[in-house]
N, C-alpha and C. Protein backbone atom coordinates (compact mmCIF):
# COMPACT_ATOMS: atom_id res chain seq x y z
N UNK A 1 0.85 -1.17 0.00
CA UNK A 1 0.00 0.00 0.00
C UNK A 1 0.90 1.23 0.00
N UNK A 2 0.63 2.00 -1.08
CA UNK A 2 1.05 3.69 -0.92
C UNK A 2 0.61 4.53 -0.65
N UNK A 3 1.36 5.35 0.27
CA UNK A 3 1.12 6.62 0.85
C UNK A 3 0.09 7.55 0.10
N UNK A 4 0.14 7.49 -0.97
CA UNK A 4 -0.17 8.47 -2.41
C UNK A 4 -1.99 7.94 -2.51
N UNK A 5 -1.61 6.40 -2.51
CA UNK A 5 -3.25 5.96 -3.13
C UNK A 5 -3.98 6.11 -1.38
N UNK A 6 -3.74 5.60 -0.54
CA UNK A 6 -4.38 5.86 0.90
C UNK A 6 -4.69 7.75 1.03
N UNK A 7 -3.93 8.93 1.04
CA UNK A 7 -4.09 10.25 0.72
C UNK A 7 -5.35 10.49 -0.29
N UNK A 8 -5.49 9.81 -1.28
CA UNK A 8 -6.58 9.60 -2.24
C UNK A 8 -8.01 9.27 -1.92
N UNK A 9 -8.04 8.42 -0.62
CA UNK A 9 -8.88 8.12 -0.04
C UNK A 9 -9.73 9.10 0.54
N UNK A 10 -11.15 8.94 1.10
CA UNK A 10 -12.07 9.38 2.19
C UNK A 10 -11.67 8.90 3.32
N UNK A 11 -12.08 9.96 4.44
CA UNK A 11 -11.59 9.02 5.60
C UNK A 11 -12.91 7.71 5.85
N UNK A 12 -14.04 7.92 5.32
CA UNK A 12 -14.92 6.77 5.69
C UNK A 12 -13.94 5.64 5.04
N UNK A 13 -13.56 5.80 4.21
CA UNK A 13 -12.97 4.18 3.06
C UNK A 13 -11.50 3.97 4.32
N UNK A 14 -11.14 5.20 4.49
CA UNK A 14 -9.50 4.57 5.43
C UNK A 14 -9.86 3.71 6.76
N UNK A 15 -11.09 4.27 7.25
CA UNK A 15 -11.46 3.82 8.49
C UNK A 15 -11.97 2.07 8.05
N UNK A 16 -12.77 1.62 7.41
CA UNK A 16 -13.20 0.57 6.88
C UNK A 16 -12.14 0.04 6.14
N UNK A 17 -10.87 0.70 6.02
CA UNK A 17 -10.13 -0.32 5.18
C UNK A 17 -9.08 -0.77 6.52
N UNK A 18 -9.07 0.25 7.61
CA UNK A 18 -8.48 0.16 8.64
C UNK A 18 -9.41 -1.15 9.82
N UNK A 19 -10.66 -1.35 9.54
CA UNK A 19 -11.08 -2.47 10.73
C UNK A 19 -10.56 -3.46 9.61
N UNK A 20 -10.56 -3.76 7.97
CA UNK A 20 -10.56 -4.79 7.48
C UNK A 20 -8.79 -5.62 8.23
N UNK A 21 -8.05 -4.23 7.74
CA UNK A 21 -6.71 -4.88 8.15
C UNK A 21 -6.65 -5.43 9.80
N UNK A 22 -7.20 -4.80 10.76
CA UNK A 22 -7.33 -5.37 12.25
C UNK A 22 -7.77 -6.63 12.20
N UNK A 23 -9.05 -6.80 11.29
CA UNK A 23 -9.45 -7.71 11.16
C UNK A 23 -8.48 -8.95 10.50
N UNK A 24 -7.61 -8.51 9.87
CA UNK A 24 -6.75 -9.60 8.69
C UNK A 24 -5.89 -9.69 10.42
N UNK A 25 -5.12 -8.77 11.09
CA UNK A 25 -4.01 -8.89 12.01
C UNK A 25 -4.18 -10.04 12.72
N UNK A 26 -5.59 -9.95 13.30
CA UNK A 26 -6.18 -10.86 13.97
C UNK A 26 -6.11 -12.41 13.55
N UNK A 27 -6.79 -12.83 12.59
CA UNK A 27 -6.36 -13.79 11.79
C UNK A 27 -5.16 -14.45 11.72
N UNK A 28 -3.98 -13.56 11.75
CA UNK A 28 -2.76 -13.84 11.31
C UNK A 28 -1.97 -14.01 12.52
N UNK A 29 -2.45 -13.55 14.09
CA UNK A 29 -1.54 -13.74 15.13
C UNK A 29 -2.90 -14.87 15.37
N UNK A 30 -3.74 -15.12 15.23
CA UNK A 30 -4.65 -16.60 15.36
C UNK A 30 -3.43 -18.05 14.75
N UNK A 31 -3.67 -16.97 13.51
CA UNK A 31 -2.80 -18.75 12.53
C UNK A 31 -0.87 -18.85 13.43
N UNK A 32 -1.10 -17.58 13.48
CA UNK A 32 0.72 -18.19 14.17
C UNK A 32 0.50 -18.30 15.52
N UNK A 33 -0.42 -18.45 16.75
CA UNK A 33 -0.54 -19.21 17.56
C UNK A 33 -0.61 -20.22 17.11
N UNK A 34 -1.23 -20.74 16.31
CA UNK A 34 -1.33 -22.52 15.82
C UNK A 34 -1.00 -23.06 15.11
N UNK A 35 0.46 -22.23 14.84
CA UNK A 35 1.32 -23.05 14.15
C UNK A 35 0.83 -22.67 12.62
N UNK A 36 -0.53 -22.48 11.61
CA UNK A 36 -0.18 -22.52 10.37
C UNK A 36 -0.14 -21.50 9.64
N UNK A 37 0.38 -20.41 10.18
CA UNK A 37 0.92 -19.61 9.97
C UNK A 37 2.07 -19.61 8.61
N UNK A 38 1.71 -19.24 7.23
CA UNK A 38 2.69 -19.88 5.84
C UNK A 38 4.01 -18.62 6.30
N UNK A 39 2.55 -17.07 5.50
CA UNK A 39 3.54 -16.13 5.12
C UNK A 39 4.00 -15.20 6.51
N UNK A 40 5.12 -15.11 7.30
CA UNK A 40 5.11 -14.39 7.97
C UNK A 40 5.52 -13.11 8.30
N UNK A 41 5.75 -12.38 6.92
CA UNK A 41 6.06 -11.36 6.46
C UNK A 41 4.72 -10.29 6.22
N UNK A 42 3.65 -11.32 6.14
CA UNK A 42 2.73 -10.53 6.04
C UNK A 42 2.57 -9.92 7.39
N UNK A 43 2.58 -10.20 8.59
CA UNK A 43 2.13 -9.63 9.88
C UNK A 43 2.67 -8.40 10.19
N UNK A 44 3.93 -8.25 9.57
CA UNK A 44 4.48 -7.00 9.62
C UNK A 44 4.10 -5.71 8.76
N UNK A 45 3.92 -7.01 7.13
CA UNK A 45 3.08 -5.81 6.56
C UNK A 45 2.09 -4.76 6.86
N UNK A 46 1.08 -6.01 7.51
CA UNK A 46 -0.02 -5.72 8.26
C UNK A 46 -0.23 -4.73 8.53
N UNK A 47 0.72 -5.04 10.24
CA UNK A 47 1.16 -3.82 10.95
C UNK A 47 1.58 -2.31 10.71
N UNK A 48 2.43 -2.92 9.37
CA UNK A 48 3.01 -1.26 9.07
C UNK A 48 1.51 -0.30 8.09
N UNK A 49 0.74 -0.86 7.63
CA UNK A 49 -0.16 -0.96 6.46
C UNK A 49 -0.73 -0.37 7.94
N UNK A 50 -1.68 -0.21 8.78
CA UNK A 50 -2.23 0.14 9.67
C UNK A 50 -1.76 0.83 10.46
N UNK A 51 -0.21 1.26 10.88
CA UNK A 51 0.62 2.26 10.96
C UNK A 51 0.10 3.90 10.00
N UNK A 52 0.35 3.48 8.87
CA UNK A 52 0.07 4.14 8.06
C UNK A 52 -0.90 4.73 7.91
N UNK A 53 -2.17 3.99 8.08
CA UNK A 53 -3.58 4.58 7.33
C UNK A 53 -3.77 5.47 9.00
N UNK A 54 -3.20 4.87 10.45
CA UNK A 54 -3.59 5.51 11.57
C UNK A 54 -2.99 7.18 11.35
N UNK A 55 -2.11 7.44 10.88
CA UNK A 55 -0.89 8.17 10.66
C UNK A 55 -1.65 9.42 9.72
N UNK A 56 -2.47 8.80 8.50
CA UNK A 56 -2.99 9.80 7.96
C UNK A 56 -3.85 10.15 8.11
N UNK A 57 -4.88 9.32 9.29
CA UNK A 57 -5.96 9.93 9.80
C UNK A 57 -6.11 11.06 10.56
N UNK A 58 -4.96 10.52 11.46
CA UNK A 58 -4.24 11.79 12.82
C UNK A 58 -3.58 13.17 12.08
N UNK A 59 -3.17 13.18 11.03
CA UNK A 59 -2.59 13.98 10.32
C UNK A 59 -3.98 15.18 9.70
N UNK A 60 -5.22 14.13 8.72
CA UNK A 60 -6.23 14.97 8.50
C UNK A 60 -6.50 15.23 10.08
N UNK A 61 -6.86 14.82 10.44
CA UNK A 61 -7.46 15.26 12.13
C UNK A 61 -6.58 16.85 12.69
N UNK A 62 -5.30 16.80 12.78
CA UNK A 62 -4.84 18.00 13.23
C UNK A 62 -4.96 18.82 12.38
N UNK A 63 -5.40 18.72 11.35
CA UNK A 63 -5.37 19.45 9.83
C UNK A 63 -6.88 20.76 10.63
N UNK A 64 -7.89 19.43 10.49
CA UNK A 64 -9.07 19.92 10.67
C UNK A 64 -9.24 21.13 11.78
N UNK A 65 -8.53 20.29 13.13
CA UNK A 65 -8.70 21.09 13.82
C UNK A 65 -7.70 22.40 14.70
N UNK A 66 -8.44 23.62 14.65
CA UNK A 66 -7.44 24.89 14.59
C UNK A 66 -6.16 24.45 16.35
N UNK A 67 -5.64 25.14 15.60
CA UNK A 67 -4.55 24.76 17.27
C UNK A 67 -5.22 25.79 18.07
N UNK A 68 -4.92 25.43 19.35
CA UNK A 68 -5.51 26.55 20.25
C UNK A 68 -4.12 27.20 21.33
């Protein structure tokens, strides 16, 4: 995922693309508790992929609102 196409986004689509990935994280520390766990490169992806979309939410967010 790029910075560029996530910026492109609504925040409704970042937020819903943000439970999907929690939702995938979940899954993926499920399968590597039990062992079948293939790719484990993905978990990090994951992680950083949800790093990210949190990152540009907080970013529009201070945007929005005036400093005081």
């Amino acid at each position: 995922m790029k910075t560029e196409d996530v910026r492109a986004k609504s925040d409704d689509e970042i937020k819903e693309q943000l439970l999907d990935l929690h939702k995938e994280a979940f899954n993926l520390r499920f399968q590597a508790a039990s062992g079948q766990l293939e790719n484990t490169a993905r978990v990090r992806a994951v992680r950083r992929d949800i790093g990210r979309l949190k990152t540009i939410l907080n970013e529009r967010h201070r945007e929005a609102v005036p400093a005081s």
